[in-house]
Structures are given as structure tokens and as C-alpha cells.
PDB file of N, CA and C in Angstrom:
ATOM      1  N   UNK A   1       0.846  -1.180   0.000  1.00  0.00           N
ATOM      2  CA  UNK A   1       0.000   0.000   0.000  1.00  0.00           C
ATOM      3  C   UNK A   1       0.894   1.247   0.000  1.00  0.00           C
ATOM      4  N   UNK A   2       0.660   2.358  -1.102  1.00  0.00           N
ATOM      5  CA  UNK A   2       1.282   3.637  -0.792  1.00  0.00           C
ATOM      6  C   UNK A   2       1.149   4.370   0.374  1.00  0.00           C
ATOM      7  N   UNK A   3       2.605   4.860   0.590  1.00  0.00           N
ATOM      8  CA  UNK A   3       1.378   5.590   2.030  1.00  0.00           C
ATOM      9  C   UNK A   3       1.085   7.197   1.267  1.00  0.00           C
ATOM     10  N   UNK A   4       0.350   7.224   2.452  1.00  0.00           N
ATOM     11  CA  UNK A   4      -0.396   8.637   2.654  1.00  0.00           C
ATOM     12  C   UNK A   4      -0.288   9.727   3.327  1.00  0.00           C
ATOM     13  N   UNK A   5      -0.613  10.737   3.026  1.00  0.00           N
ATOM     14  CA  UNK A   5      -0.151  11.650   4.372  1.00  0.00           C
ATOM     15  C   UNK A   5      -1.118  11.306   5.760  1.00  0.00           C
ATOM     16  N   UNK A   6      -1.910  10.540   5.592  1.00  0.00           N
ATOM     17  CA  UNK A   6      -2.595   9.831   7.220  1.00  0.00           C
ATOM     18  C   UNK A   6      -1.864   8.871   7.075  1.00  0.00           C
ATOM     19  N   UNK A   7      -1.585   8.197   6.635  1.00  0.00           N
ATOM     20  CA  UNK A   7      -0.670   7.132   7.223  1.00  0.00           C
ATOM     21  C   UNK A   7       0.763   7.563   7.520  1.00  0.00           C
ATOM     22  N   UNK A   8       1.351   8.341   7.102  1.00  0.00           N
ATOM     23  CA  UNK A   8       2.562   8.850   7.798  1.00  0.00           C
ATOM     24  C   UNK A   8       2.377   9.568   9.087  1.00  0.00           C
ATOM     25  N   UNK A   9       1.294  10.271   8.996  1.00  0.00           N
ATOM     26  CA  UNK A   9       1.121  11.463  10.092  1.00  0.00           C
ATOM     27  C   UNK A   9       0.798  10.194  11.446  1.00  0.00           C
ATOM     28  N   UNK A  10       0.235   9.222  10.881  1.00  0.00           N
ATOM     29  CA  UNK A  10      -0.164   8.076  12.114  1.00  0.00           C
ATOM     30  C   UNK A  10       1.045   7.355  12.836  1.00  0.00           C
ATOM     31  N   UNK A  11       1.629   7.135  11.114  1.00  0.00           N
ATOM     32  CA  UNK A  11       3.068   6.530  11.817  1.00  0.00           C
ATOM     33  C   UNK A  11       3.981   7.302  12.647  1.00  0.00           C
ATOM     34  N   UNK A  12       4.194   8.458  12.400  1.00  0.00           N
ATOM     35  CA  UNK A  12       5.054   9.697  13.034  1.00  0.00           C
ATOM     36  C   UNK A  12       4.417   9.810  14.495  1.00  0.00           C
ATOM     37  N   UNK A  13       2.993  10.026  14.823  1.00  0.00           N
ATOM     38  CA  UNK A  13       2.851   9.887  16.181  1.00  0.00           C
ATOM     39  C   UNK A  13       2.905   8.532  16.454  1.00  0.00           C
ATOM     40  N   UNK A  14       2.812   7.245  16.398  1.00  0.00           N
ATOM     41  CA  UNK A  14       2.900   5.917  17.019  1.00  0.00           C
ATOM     42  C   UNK A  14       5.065   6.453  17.275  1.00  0.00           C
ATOM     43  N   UNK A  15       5.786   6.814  16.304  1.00  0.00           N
ATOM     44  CA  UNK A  15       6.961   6.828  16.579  1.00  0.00           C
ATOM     45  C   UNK A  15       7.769   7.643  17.594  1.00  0.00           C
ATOM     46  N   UNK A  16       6.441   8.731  17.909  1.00  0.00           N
ATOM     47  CA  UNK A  16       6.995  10.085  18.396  1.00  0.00           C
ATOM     48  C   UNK A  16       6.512   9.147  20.255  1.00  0.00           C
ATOM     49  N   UNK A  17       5.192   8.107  20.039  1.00  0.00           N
ATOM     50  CA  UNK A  17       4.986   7.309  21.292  1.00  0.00           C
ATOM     51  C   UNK A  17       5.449   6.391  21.630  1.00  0.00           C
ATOM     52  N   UNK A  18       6.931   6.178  20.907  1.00  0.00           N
ATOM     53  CA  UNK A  18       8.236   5.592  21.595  1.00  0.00           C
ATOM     54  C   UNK A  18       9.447   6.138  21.721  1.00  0.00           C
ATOM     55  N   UNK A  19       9.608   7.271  22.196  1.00  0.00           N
ATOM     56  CA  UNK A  19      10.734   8.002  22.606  1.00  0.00           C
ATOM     57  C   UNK A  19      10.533   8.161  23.871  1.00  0.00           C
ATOM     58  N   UNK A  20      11.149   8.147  24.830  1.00  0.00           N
ATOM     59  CA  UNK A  20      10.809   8.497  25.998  1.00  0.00           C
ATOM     60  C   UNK A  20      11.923   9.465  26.738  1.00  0.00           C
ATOM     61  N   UNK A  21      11.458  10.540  27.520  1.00  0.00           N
ATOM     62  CA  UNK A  21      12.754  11.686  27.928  1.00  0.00           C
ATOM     63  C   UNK A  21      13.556  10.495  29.103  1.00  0.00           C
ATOM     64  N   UNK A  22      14.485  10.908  28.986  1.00  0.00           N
ATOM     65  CA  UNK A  22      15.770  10.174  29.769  1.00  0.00           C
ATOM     66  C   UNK A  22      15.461  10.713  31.257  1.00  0.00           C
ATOM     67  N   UNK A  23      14.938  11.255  31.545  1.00  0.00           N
ATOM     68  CA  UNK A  23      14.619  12.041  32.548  1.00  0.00           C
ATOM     69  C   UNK A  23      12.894  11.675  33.220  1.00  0.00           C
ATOM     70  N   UNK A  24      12.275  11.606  32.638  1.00  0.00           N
ATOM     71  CA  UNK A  24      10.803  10.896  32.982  1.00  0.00           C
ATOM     72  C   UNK A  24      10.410   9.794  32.704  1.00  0.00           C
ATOM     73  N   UNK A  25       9.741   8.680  32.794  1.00  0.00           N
ATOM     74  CA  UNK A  25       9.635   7.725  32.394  1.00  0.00           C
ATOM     75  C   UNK A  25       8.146   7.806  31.808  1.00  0.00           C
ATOM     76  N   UNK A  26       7.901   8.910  30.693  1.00  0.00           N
ATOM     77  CA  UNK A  26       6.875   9.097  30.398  1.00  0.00           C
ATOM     78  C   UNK A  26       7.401   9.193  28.311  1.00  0.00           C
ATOM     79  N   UNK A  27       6.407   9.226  27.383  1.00  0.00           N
ATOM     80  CA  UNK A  27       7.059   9.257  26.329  1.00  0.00           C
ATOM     81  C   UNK A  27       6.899  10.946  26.205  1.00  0.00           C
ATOM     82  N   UNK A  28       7.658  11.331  24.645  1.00  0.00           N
ATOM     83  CA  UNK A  28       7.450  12.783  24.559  1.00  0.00           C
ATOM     84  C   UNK A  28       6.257  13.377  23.853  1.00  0.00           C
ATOM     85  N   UNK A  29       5.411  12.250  22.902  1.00  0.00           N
ATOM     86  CA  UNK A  29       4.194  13.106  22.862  1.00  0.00           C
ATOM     87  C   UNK A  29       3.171  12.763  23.716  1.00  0.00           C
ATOM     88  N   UNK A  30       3.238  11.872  24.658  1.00  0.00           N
ATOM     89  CA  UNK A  30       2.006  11.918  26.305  1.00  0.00           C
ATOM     90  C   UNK A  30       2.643  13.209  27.296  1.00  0.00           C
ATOM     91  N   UNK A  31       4.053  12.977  27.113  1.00  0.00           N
ATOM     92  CA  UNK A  31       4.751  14.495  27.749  1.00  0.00           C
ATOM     93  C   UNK A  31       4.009  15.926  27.571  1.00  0.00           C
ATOM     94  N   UNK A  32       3.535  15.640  25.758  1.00  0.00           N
ATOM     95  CA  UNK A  32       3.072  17.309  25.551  1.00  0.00           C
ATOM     96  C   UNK A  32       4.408  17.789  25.102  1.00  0.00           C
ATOM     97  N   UNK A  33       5.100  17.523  24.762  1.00  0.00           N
ATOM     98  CA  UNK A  33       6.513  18.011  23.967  1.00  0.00           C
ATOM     99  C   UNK A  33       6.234  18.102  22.280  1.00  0.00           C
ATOM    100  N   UNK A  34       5.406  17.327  22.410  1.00  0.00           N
ATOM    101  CA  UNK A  34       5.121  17.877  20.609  1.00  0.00           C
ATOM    102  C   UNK A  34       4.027  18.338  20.430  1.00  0.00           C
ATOM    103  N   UNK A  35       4.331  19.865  19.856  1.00  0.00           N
ATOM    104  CA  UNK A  35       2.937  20.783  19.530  1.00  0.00           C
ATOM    105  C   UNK A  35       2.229  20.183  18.081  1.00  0.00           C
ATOM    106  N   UNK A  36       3.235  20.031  17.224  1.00  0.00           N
ATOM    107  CA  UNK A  36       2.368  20.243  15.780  1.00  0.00           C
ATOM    108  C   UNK A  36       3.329  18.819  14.848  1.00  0.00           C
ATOM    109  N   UNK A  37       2.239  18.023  14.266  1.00  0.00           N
ATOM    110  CA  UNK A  37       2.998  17.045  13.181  1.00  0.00           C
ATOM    111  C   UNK A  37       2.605  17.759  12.178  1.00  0.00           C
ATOM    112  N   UNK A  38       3.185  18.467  10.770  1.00  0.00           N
ATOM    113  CA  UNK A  38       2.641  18.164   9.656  1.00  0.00           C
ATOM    114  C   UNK A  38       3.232  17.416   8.379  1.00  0.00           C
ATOM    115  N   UNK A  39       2.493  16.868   7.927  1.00  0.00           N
ATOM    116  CA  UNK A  39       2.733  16.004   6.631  1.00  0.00           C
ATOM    117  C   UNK A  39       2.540  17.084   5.232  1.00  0.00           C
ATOM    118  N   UNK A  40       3.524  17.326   4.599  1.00  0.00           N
ATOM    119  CA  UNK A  40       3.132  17.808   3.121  1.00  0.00           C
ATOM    120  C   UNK A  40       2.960  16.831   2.146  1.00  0.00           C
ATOM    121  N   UNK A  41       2.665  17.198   1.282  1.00  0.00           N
ATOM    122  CA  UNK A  41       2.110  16.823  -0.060  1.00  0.00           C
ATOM    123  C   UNK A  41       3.381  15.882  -0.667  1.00  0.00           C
ATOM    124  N   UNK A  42       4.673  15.996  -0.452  1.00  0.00           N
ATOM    125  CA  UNK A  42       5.951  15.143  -0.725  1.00  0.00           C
ATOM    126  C   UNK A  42       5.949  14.468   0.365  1.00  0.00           C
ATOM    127  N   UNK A  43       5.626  13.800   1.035  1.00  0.00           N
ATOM    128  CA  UNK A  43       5.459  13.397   2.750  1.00  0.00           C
ATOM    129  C   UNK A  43       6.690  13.202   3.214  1.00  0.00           C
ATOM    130  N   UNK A  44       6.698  14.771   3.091  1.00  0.00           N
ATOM    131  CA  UNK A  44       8.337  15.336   4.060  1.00  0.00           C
ATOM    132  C   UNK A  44       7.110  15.812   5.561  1.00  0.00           C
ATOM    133  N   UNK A  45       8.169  15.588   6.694  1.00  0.00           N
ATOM    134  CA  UNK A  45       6.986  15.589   7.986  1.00  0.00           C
ATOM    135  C   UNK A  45       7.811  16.793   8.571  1.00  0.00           C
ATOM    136  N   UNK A  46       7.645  17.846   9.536  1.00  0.00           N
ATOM    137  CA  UNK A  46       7.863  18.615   9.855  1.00  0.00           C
ATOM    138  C   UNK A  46       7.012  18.581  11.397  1.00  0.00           C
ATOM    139  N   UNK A  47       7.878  18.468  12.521  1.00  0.00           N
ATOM    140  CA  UNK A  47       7.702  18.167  13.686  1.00  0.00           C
ATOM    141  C   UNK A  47       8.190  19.744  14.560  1.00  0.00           C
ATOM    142  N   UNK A  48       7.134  20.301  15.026  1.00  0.00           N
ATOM    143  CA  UNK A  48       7.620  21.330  16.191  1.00  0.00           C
ATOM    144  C   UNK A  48       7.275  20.393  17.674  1.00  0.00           C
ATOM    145  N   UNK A  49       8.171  21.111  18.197  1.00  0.00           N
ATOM    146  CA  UNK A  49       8.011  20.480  19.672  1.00  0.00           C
ATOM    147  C   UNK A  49       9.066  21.520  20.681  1.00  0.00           C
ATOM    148  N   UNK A  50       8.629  21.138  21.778  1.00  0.00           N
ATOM    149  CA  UNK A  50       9.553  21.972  22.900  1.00  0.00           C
ATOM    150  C   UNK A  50       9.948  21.083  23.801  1.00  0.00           C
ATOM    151  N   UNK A  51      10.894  21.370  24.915  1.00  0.00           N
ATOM    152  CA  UNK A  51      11.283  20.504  25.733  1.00  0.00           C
ATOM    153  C   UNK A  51      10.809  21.185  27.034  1.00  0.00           C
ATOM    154  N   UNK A  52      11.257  20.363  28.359  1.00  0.00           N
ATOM    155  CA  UNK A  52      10.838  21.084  29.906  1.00  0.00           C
ATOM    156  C   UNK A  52      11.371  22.018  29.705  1.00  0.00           C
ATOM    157  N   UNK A  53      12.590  22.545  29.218  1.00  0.00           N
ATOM    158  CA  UNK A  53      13.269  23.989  29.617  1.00  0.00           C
ATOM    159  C   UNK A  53      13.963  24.389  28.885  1.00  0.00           C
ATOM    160  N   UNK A  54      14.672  25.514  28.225  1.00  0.00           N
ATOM    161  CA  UNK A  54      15.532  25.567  27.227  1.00  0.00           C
ATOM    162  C   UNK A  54      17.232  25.078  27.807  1.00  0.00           C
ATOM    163  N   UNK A  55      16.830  24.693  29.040  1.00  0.00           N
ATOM    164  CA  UNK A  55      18.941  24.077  29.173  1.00  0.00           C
ATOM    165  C   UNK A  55      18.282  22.887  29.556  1.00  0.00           C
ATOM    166  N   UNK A  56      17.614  22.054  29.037  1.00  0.00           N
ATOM    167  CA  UNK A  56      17.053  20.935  29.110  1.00  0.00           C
ATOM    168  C   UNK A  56      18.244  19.782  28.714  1.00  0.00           C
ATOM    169  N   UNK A  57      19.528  19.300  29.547  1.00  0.00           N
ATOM    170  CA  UNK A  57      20.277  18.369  29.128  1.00  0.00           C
ATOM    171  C   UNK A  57      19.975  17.226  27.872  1.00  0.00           C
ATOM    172  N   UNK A  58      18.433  17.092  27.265  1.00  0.00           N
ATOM    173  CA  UNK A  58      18.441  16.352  26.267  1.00  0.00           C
ATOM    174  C   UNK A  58      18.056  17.105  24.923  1.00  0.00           C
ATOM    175  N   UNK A  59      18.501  18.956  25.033  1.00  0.00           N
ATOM    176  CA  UNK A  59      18.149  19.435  23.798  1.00  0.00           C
ATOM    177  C   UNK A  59      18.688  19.172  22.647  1.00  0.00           C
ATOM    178  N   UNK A  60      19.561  18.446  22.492  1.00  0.00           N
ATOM    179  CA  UNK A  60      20.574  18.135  21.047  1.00  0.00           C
ATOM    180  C   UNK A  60      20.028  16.888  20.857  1.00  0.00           C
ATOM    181  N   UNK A  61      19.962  15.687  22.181  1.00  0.00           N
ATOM    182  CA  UNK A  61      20.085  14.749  21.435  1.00  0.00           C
ATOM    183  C   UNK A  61      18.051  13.975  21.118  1.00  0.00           C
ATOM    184  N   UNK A  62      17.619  14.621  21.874  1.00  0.00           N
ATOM    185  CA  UNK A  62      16.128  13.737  21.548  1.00  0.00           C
ATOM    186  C   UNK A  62      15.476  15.037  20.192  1.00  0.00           C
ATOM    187  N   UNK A  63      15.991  16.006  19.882  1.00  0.00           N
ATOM    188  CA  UNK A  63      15.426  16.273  18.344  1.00  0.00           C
ATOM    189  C   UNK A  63      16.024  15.665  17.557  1.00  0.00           C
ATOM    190  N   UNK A  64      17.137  15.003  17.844  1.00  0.00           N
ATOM    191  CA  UNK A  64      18.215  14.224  16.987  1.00  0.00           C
ATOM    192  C   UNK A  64      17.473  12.772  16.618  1.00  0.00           C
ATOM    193  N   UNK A  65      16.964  12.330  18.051  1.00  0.00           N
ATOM    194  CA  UNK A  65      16.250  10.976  17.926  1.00  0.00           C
ATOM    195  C   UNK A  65      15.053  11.130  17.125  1.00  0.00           C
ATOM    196  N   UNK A  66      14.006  12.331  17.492  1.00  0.00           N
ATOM    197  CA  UNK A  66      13.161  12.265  16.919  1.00  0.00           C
ATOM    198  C   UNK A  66      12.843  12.322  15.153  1.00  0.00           C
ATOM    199  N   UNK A  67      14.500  13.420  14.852  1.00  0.00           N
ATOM    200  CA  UNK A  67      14.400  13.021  12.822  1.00  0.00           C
ATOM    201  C   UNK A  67      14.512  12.095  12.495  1.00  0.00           C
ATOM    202  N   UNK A  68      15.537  11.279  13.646  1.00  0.00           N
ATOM    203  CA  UNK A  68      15.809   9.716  12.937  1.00  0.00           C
ATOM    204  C   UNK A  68      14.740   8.958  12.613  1.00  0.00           C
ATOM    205  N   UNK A  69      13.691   8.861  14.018  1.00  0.00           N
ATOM    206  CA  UNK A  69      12.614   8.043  13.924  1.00  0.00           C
ATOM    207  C   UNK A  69      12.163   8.419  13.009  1.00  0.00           C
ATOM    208  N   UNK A  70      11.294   9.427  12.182  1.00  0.00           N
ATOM    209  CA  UNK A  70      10.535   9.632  11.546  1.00  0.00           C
ATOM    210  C   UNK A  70      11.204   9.664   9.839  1.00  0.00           C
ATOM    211  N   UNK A  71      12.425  10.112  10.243  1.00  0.00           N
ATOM    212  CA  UNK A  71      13.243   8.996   9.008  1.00  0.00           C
ATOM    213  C   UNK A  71      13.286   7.562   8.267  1.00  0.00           C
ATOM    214  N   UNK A  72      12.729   7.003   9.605  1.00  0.00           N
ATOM    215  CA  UNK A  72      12.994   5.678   9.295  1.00  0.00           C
ATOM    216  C   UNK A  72      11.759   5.232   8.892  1.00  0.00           C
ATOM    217  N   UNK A  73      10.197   5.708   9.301  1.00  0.00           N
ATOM    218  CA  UNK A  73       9.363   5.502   8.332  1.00  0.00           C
ATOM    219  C   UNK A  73       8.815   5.367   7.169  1.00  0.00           C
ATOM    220  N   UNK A  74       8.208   4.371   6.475  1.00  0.00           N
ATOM    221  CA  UNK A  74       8.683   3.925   4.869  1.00  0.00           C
ATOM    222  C   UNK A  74       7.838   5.036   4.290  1.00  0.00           C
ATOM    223  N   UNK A  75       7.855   5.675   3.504  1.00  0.00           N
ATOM    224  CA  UNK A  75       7.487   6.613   3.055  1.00  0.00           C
ATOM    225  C   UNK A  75       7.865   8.081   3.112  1.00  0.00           C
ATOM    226  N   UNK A  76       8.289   8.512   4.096  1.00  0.00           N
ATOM    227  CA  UNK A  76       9.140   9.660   4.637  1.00  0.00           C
ATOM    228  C   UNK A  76       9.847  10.382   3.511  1.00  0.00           C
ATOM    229  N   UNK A  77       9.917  11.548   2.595  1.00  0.00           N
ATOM    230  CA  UNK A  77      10.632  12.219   2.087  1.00  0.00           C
ATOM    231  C   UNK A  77      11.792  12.995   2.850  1.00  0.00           C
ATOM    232  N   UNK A  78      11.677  13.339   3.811  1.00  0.00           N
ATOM    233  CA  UNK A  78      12.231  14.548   4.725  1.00  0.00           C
ATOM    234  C   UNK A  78      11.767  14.491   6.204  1.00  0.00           C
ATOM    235  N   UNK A  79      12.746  14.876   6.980  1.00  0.00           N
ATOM    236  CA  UNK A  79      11.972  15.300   8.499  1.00  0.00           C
ATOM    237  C   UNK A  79      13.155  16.658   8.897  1.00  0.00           C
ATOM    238  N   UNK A  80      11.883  17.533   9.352  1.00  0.00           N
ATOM    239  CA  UNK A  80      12.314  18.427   9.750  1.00  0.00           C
ATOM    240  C   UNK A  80      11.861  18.339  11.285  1.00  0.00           C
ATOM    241  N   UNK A  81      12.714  18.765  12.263  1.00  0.00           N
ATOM    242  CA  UNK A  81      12.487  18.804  13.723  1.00  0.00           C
ATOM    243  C   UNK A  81      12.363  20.533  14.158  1.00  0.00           C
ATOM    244  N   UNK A  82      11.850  21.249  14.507  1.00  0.00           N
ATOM    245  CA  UNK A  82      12.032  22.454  14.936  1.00  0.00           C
ATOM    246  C   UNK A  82      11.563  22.334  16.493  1.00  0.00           C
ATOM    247  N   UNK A  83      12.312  23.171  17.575  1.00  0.00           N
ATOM    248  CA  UNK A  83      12.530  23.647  18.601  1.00  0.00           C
ATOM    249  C   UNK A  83      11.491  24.599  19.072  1.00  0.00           C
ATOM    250  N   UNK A  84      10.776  24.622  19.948  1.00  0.00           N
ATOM    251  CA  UNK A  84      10.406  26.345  20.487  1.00  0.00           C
ATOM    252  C   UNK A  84      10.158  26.315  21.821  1.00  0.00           C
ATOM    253  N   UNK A  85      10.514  27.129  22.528  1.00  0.00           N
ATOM    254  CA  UNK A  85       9.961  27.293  23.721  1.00  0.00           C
ATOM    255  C   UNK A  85       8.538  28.705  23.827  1.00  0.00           C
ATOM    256  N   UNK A  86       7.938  28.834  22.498  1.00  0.00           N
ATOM    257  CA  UNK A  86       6.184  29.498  22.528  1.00  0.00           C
ATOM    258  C   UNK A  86       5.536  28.808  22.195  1.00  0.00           C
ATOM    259  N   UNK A  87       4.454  28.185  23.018  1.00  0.00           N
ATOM    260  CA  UNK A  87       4.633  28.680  24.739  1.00  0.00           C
ATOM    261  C   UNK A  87       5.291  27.815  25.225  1.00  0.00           C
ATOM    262  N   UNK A  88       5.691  28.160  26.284  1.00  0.00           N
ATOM    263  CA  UNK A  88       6.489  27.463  27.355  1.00  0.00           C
ATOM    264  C   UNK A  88       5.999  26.177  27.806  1.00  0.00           C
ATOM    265  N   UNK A  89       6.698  24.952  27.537  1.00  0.00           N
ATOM    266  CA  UNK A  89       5.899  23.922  28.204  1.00  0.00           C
ATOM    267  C   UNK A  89       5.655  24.014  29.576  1.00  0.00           C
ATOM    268  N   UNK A  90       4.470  23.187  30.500  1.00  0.00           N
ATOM    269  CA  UNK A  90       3.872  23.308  31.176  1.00  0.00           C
ATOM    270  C   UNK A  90       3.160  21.986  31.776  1.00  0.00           C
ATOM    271  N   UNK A  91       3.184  21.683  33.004  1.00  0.00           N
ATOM    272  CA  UNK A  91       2.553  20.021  33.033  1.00  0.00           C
ATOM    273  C   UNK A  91       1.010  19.595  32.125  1.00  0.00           C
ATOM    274  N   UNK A  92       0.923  21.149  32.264  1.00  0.00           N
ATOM    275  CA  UNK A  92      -0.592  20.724  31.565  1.00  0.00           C
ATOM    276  C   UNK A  92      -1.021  20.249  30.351  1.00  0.00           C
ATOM    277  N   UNK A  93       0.012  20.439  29.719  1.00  0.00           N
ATOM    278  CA  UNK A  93       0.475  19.966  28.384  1.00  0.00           C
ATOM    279  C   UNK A  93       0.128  18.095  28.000  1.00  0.00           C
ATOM    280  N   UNK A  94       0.411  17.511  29.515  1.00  0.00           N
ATOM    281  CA  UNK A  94       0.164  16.399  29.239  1.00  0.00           C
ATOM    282  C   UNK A  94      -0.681  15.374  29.391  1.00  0.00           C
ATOM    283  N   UNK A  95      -0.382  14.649  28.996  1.00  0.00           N
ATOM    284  CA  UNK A  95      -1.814  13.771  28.833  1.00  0.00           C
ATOM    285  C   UNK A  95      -2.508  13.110  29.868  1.00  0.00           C
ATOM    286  N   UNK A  96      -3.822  12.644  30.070  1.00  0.00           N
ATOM    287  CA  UNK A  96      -4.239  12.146  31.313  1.00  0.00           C
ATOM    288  C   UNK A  96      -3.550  10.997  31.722  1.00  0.00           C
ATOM    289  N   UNK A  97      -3.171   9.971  30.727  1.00  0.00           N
ATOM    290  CA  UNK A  97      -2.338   8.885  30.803  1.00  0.00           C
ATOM    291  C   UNK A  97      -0.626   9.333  31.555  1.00  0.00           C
ATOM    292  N   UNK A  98      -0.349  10.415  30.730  1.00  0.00           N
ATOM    293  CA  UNK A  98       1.033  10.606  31.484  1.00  0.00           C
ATOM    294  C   UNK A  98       1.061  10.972  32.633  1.00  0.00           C
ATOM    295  N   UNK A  99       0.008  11.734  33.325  1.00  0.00           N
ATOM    296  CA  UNK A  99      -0.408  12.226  34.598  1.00  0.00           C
ATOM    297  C   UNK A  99      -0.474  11.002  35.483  1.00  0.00           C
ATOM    298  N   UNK A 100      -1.559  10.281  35.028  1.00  0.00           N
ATOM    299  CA  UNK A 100      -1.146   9.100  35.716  1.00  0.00           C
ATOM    300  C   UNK A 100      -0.205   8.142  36.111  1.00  0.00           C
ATOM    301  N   UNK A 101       0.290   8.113  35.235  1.00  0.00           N
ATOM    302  CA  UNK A 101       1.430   7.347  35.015  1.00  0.00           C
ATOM    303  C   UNK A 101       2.920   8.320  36.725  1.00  0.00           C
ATOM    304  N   UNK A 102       2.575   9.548  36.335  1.00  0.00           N
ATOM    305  CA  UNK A 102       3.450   9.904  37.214  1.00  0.00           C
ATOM    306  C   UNK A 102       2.891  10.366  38.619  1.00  0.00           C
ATOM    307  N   UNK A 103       1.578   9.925  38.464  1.00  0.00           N
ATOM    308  CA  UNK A 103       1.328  10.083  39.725  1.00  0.00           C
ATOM    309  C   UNK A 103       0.382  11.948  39.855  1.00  0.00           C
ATOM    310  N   UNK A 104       0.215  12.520  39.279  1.00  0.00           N
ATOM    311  CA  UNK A 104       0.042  13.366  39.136  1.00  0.00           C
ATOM    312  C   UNK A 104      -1.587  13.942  39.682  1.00  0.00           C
ATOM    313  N   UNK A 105      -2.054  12.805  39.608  1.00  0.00           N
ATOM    314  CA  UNK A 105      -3.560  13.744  39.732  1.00  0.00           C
ATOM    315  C   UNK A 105      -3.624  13.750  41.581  1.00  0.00           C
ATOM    316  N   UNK A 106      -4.475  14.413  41.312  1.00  0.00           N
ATOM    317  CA  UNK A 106      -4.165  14.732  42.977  1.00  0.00           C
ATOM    318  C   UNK A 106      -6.284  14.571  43.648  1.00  0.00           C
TER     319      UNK A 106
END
């Protein structure tokens, strides 16, 4: 089957829900670290995301992980990773599952 831009955009989050920060034992899109997937029309994928902080000890290497992964998806033209801290991440960012997971709800 060719893929598609839903089937990449599906695969890119199932891939982005096996990275996990070295630092939480939570992944980075239940984290809320990734704002935006998009898929173009060449299904080159273009990933914004932010981390806990901008001196976040894993800023080089988990945007690093994350082009790879989405590299390695069959169909993939391109991955672009971009950085931002607007807005500022925030716990709220994350998911009810990751909340749980850390214990979070109160």
C-alpha cells in the first residue's frame, strides 16, 4: 500500500509514542513536547516540539532521535524537527495517561 499523508502522520505519532525523555519515564508526545505534526504533499513531515526547559540536558540529542525516527518511516521524504519554547511547556500539556502514570492527579 502507498502511504499517505494519514498514514505517515499516524506513523510519526505511534513513533513520536516511543521516545521516551531520559529524565521521565513518560514518552514525549504523552509528555506534551510535541505541539504540531505536519505532513506535506511530498510526505516530508515537519515536527515542532519543545522541551521542559531551554537548558534541558536532552536538547541536542532527543530532536536528533526524533528526525531519525521519523526517518525511518517507509514513506518519509524529509523530516524536519524544529525547537520552540512558545509557549512554554507546562505540566498541563500532558496527557491524562502521562499524569497518571506519574502520579500526578491529585
Amino acid at each position: 500500500m502507498k502511504p499517505t499523508k494519514e498514514t505517515i502522520h499516524s506513523a510519526a505519532t505511534d513513533a513520536l509514542k516511543s521516545i521516551f525523555d531520559p529524565e521521565i519515564p513518560v514518552n514525549i508526545y504523552d509528555l506534551g513536547f510535541i505541539y504540531n505534526i505536519d505532513v506535506n504533499d511530498d510526505l516530508a513531515v515537519k515536527i515542532l516540539m519543545t522541551l521542559s526547559a531551554p537548558n534541558c540536558p536532552e536538547a541536542e540529542s532527543l530532536p536528533a532521535e526524533v528526525k531519525q525516527r521519523i526517518l525511518a518511516i517507509d514513506g518519509v521524504s524529509d523530516a524536519q524537527v524544529e525547537i520552540t519554547f512558545d509557549p512554554p511547556w507546562s505540566m498541563d500539556k500532558m496527557s491524562d495517561a502521562a499524569k497518571l502514570e506519574l502520579d500526578l492527579f491529585l
